[in-house]
PDB file of N, CA and C in Angstrom:
ATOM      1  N   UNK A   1       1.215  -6.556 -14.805  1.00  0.00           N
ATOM      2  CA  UNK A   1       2.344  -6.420 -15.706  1.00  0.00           C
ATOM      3  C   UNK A   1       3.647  -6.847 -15.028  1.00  0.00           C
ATOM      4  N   UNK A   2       4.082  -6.390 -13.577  1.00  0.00           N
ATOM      5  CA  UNK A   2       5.308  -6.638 -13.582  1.00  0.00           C
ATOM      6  C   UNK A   2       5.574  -8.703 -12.913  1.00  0.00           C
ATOM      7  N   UNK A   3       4.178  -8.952 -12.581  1.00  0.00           N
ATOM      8  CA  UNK A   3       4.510 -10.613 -12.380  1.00  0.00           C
ATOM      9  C   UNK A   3       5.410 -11.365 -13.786  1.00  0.00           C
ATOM     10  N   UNK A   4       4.831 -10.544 -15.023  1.00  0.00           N
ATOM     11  CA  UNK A   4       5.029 -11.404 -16.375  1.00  0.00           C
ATOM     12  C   UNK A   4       7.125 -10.954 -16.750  1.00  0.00           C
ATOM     13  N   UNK A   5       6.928  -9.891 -16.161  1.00  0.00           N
ATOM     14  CA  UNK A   5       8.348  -9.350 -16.429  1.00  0.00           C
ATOM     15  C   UNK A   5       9.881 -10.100 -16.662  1.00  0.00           C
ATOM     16  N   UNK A   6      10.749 -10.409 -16.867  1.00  0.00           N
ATOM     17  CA  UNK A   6      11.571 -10.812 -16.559  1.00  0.00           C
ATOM     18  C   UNK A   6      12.814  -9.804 -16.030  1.00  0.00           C
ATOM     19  N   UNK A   7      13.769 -10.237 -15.031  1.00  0.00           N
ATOM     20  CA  UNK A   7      14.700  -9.772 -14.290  1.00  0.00           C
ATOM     21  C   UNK A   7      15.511  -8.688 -14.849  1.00  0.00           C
ATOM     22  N   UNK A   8      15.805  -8.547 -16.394  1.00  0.00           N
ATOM     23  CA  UNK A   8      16.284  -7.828 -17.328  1.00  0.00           C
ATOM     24  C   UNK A   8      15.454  -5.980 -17.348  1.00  0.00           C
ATOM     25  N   UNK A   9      14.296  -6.738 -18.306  1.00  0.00           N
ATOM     26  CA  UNK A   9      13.146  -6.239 -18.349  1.00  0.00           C
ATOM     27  C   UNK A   9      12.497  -5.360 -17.066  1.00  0.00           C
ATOM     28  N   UNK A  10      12.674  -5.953 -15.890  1.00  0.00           N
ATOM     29  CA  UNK A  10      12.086  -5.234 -14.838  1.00  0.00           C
ATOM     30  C   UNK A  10      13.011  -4.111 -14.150  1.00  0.00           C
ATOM     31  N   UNK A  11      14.378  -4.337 -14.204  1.00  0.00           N
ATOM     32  CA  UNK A  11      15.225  -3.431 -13.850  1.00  0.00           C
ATOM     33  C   UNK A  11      15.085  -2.170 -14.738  1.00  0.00           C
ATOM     34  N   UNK A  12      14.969  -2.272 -15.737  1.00  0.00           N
ATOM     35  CA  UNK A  12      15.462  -1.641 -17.085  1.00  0.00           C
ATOM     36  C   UNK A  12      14.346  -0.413 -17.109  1.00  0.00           C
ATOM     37  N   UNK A  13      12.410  -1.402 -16.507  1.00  0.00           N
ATOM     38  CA  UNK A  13      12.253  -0.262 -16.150  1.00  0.00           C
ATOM     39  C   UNK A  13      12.081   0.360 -14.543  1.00  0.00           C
ATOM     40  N   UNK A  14      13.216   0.283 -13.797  1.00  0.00           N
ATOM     41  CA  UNK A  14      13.282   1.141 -12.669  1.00  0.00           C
ATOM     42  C   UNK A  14      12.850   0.227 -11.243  1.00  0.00           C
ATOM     43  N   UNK A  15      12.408  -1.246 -11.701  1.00  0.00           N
ATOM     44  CA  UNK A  15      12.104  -2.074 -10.533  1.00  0.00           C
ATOM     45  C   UNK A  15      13.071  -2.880  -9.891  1.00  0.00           C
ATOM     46  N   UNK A  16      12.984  -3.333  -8.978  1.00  0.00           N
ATOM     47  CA  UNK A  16      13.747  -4.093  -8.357  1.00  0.00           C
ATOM     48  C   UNK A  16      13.569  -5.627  -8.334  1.00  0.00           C
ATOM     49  N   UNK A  17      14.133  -6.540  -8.791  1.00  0.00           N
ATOM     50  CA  UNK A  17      13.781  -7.875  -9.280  1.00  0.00           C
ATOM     51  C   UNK A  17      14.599  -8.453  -7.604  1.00  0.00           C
ATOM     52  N   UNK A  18      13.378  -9.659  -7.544  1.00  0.00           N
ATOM     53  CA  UNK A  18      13.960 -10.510  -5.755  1.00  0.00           C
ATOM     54  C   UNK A  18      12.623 -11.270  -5.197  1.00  0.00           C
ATOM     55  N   UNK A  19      12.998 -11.864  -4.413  1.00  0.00           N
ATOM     56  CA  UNK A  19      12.178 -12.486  -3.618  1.00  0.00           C
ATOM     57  C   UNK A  19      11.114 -11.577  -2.521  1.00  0.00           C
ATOM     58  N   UNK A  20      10.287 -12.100  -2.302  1.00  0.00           N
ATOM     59  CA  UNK A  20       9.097 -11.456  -1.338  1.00  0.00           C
ATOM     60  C   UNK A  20       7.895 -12.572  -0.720  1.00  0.00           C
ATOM     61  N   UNK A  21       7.923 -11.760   0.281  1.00  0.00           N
ATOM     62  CA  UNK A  21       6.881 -12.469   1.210  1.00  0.00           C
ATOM     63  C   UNK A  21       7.248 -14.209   1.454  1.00  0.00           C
ATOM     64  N   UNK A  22       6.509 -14.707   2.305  1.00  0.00           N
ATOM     65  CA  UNK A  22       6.721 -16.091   2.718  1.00  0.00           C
ATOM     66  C   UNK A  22       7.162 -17.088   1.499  1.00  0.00           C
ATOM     67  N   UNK A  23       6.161 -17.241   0.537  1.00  0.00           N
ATOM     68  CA  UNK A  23       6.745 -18.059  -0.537  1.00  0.00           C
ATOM     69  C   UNK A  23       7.840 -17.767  -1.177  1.00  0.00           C
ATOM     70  N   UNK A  24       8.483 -16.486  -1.144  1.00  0.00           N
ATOM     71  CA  UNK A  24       9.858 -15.975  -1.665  1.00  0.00           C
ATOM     72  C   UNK A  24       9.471 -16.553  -3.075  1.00  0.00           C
ATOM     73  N   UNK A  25       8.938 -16.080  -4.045  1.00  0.00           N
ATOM     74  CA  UNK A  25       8.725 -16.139  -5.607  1.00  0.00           C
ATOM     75  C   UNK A  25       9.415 -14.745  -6.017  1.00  0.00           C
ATOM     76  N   UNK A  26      10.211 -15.048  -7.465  1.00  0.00           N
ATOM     77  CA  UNK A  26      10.941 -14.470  -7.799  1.00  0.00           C
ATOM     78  C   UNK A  26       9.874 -13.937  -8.674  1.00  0.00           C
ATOM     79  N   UNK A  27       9.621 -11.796  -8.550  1.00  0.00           N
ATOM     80  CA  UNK A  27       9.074 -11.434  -8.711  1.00  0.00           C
ATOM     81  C   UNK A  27       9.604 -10.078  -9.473  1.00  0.00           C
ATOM     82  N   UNK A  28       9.266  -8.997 -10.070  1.00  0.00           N
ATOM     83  CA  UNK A  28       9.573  -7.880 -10.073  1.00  0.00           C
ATOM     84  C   UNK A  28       8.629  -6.537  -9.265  1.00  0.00           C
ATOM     85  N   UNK A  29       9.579  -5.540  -8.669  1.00  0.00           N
ATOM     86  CA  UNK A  29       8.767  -4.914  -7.640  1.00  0.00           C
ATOM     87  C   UNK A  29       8.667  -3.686  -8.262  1.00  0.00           C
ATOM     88  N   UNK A  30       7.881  -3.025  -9.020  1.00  0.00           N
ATOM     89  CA  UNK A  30       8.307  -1.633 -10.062  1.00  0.00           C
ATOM     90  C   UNK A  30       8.090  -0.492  -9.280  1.00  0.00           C
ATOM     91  N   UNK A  31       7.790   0.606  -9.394  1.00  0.00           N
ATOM     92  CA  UNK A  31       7.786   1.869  -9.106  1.00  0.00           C
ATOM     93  C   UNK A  31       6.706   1.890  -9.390  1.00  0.00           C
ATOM     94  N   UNK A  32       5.715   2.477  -8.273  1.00  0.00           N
ATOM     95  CA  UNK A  32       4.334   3.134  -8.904  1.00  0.00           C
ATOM     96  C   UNK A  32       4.338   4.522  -9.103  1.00  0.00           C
ATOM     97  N   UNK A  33       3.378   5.033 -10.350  1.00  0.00           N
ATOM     98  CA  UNK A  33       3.381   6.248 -10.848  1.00  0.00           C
ATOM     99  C   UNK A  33       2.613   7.529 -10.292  1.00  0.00           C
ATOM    100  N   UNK A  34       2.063   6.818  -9.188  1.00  0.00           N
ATOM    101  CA  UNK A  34       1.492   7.763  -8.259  1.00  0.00           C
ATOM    102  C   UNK A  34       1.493   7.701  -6.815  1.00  0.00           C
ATOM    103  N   UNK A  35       2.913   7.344  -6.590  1.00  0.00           N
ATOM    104  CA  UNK A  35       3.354   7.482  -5.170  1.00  0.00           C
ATOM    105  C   UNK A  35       3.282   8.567  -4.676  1.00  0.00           C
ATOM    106  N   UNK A  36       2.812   8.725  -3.423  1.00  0.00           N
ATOM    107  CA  UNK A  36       2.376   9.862  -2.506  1.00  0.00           C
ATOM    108  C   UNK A  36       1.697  10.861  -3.007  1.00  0.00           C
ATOM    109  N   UNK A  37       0.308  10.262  -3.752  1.00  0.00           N
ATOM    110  CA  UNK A  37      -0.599  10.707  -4.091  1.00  0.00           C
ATOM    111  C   UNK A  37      -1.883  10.345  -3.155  1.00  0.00           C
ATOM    112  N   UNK A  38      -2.269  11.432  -2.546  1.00  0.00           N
ATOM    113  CA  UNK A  38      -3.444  11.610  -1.642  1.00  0.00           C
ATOM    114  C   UNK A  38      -4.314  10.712  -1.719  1.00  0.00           C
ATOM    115  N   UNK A  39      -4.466   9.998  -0.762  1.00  0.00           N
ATOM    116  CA  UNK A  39      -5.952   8.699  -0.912  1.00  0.00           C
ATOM    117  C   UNK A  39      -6.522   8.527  -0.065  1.00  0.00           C
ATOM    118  N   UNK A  40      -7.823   7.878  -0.278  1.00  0.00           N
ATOM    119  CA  UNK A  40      -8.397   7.298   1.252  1.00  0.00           C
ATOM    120  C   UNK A  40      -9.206   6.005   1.487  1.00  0.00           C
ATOM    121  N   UNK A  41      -8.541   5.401   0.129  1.00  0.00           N
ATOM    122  CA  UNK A  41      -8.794   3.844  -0.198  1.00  0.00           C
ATOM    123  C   UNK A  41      -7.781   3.755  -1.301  1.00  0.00           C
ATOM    124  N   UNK A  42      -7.743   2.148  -1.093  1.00  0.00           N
ATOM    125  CA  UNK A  42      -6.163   1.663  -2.146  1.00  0.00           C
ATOM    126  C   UNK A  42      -6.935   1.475  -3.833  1.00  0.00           C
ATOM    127  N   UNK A  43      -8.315   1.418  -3.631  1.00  0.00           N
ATOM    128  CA  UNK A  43      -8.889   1.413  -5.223  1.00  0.00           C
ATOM    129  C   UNK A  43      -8.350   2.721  -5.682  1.00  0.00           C
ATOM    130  N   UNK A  44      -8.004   3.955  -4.876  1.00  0.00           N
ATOM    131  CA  UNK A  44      -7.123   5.035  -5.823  1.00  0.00           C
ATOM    132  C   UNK A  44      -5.901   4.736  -6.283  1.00  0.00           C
ATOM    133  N   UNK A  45      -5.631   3.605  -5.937  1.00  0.00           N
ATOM    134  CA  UNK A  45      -4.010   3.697  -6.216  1.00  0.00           C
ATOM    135  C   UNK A  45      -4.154   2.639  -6.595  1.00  0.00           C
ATOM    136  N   UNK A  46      -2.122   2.730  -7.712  1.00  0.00           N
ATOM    137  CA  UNK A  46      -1.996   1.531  -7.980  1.00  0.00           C
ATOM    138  C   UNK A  46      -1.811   0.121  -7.076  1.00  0.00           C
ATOM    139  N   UNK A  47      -1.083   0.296  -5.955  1.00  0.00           N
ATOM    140  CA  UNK A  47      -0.900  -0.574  -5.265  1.00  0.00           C
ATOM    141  C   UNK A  47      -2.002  -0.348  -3.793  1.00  0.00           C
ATOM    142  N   UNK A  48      -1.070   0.185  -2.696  1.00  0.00           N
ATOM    143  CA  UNK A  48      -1.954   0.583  -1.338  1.00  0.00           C
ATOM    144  C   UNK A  48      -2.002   1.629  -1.208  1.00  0.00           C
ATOM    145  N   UNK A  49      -2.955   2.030  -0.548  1.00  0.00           N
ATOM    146  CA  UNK A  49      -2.967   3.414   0.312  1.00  0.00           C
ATOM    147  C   UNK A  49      -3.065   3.013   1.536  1.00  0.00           C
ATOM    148  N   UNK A  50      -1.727   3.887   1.880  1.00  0.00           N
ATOM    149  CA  UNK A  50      -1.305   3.523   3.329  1.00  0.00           C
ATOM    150  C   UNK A  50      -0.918   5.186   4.497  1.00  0.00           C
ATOM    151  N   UNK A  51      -0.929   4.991   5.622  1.00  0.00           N
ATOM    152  CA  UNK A  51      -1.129   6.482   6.290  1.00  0.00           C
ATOM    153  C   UNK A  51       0.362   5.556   7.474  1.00  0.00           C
ATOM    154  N   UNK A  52       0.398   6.841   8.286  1.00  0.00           N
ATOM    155  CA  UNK A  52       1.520   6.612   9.063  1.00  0.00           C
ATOM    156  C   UNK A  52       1.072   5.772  10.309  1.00  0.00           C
ATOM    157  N   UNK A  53       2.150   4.684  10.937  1.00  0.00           N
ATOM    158  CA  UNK A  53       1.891   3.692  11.913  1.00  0.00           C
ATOM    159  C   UNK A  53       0.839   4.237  12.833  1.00  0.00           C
ATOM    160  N   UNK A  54       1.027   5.778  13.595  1.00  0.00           N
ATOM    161  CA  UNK A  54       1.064   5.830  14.559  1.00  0.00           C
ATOM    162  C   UNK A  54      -1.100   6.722  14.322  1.00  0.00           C
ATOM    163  N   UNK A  55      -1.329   6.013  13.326  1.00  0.00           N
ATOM    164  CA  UNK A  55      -2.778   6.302  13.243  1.00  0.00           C
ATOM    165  C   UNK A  55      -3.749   4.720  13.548  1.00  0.00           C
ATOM    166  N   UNK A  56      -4.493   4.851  14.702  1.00  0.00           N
ATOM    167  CA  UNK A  56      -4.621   3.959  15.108  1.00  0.00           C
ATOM    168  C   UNK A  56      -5.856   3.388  14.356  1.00  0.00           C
ATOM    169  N   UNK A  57      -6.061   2.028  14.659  1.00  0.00           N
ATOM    170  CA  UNK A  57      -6.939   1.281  13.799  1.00  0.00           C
ATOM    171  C   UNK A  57      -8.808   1.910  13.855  1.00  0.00           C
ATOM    172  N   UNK A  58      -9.336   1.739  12.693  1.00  0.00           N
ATOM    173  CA  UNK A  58     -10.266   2.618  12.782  1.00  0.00           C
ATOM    174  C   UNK A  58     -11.060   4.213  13.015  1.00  0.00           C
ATOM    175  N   UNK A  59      -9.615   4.710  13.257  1.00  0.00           N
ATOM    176  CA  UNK A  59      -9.729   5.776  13.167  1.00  0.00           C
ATOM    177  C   UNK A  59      -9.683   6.550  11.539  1.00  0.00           C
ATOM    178  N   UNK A  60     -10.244   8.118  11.282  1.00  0.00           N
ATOM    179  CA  UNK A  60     -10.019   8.231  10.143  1.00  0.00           C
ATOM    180  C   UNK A  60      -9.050   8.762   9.757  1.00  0.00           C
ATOM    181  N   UNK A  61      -8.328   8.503   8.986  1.00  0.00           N
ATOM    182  CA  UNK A  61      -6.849   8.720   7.849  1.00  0.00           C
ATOM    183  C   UNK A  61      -7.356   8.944   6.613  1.00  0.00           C
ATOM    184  N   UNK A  62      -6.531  10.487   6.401  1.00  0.00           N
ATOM    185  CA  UNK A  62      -6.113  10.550   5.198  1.00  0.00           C
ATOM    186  C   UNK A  62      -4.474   9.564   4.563  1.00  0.00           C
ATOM    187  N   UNK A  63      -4.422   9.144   3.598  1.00  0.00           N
ATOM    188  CA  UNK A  63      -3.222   8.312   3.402  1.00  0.00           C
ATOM    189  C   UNK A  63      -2.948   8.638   2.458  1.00  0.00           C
ATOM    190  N   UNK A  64      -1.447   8.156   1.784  1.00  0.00           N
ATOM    191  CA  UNK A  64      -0.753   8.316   0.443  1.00  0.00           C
ATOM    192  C   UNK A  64      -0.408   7.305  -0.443  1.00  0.00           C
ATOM    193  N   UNK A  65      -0.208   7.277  -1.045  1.00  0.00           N
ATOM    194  CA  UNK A  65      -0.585   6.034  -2.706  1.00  0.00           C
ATOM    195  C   UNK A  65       1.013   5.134  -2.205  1.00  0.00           C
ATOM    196  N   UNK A  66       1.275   3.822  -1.827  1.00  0.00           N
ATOM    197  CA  UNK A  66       2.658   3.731  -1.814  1.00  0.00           C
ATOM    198  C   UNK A  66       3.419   3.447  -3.045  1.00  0.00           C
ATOM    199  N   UNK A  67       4.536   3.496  -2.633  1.00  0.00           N
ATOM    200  CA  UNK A  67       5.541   3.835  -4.011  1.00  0.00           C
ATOM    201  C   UNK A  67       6.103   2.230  -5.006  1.00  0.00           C
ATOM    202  N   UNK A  68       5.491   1.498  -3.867  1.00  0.00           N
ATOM    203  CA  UNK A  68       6.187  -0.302  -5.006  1.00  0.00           C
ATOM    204  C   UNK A  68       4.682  -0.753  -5.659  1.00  0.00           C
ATOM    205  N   UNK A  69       4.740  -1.847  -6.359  1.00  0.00           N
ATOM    206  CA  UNK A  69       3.770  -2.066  -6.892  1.00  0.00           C
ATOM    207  C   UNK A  69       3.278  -3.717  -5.670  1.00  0.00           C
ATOM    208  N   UNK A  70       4.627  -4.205  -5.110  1.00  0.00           N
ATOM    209  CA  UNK A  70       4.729  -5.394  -4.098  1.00  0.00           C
ATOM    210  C   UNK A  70       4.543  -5.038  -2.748  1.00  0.00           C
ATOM    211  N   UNK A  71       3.163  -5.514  -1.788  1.00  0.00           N
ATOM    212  CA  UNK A  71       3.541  -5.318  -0.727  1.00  0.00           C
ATOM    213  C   UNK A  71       3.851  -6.363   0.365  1.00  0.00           C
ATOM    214  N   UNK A  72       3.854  -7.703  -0.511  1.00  0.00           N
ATOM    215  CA  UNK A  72       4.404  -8.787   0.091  1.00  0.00           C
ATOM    216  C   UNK A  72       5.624  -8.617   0.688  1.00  0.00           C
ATOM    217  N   UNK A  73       5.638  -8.996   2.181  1.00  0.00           N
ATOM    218  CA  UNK A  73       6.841  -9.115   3.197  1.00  0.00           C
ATOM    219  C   UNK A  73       7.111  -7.661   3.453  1.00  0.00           C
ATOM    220  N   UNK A  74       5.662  -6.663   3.178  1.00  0.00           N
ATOM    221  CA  UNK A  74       5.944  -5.714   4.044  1.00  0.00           C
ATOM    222  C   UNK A  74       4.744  -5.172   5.530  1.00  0.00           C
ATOM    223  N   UNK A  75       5.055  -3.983   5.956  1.00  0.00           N
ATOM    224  CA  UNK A  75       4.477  -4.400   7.533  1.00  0.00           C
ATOM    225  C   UNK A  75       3.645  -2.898   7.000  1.00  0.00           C
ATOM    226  N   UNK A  76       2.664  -2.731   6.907  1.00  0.00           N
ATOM    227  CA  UNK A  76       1.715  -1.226   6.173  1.00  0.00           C
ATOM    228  C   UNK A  76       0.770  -1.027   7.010  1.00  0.00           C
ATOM    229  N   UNK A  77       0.426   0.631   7.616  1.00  0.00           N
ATOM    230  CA  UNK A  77      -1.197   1.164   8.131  1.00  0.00           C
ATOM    231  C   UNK A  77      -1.671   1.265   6.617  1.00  0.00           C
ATOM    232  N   UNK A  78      -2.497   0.421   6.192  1.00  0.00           N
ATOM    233  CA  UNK A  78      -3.510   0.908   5.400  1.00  0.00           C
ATOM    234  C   UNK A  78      -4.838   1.418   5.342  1.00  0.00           C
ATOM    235  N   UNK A  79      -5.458   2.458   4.386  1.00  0.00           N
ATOM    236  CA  UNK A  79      -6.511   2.989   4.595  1.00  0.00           C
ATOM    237  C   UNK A  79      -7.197   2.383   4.072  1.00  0.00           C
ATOM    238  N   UNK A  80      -9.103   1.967   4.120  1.00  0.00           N
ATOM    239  CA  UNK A  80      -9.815   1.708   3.182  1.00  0.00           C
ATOM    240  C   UNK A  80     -11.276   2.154   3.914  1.00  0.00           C
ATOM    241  N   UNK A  81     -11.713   3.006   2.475  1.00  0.00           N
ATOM    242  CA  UNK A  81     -13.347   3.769   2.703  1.00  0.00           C
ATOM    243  C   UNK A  81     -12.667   4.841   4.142  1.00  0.00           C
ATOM    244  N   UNK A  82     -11.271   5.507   3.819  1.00  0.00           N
ATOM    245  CA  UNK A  82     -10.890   6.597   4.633  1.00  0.00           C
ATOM    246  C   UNK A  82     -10.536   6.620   6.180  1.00  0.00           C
ATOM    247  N   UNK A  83     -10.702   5.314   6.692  1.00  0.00           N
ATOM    248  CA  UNK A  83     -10.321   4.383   7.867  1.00  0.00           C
ATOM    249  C   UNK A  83      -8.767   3.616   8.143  1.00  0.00           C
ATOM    250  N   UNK A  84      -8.079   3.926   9.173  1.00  0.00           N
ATOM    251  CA  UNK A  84      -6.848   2.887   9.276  1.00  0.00           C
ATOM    252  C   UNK A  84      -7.386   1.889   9.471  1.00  0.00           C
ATOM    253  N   UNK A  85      -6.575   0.887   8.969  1.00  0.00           N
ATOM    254  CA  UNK A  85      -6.884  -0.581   9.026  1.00  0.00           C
ATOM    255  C   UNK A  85      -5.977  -0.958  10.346  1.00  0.00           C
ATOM    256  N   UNK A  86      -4.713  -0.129  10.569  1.00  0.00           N
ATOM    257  CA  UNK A  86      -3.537  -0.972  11.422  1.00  0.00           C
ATOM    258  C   UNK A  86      -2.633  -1.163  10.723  1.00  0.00           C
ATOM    259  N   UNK A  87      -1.493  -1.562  10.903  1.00  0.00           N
ATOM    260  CA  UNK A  87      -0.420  -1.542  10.778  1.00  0.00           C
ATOM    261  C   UNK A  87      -0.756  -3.439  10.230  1.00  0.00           C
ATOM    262  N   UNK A  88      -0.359  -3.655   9.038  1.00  0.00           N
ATOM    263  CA  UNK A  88      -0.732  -5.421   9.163  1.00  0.00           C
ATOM    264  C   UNK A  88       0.505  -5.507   8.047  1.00  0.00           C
ATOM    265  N   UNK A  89       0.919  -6.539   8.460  1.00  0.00           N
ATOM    266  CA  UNK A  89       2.039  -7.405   7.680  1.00  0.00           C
ATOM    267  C   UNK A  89       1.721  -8.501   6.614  1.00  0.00           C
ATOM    268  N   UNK A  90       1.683  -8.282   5.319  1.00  0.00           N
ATOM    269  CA  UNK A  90       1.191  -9.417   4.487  1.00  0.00           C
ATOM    270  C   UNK A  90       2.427 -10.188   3.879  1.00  0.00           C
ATOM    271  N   UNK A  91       2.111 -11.045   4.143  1.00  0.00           N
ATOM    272  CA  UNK A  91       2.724 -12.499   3.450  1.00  0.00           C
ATOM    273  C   UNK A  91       2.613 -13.051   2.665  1.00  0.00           C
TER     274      UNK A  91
END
């Protein structure tokens, strides 16, 4: 939903309209509705489930739902099947 959005439209509801990640495409970034909601894979959530840096890779994490729907041009520990992945930066 929020790729189709326009800049108006996406503010209006609560997102932040801008550029992201390497290709910098003008995007809208919305609010997810279940931010910091308990997870331990990102199929619970709308966007990622992500745990704090300092949980090292492969180890197990509990994590929390993050709060944008964009995680292009950001740097995230994500969890998946209840495991840190690391701290990885997507582009």
């Amino acid at each position: 939903e929020a790729k189709t959005l326009d800049k108006s439209t996406c503010e209006a509801k609560g997102g932040t309209w801008g550029r992201f990640g390497l290709l910098q495409v003008e995007q809208c970034n919305l609010p997810t509705e279940d931010a910091g909601k308990e997870c331990s894979d990102s199929n619970e959530c709308e966007s990622a489930c992500v745990t704090d840096d300092n949980n090292t890779i492969g180890t197990p994490a509990k994590g929390f739902c993050y709060g944008w729907t964009v995680i292009l041009g950001t740097c995230l520990n994500r969890v998946e099947e209840g495991q840190a992945l690391g701290a990885l930066c997507v582009d």
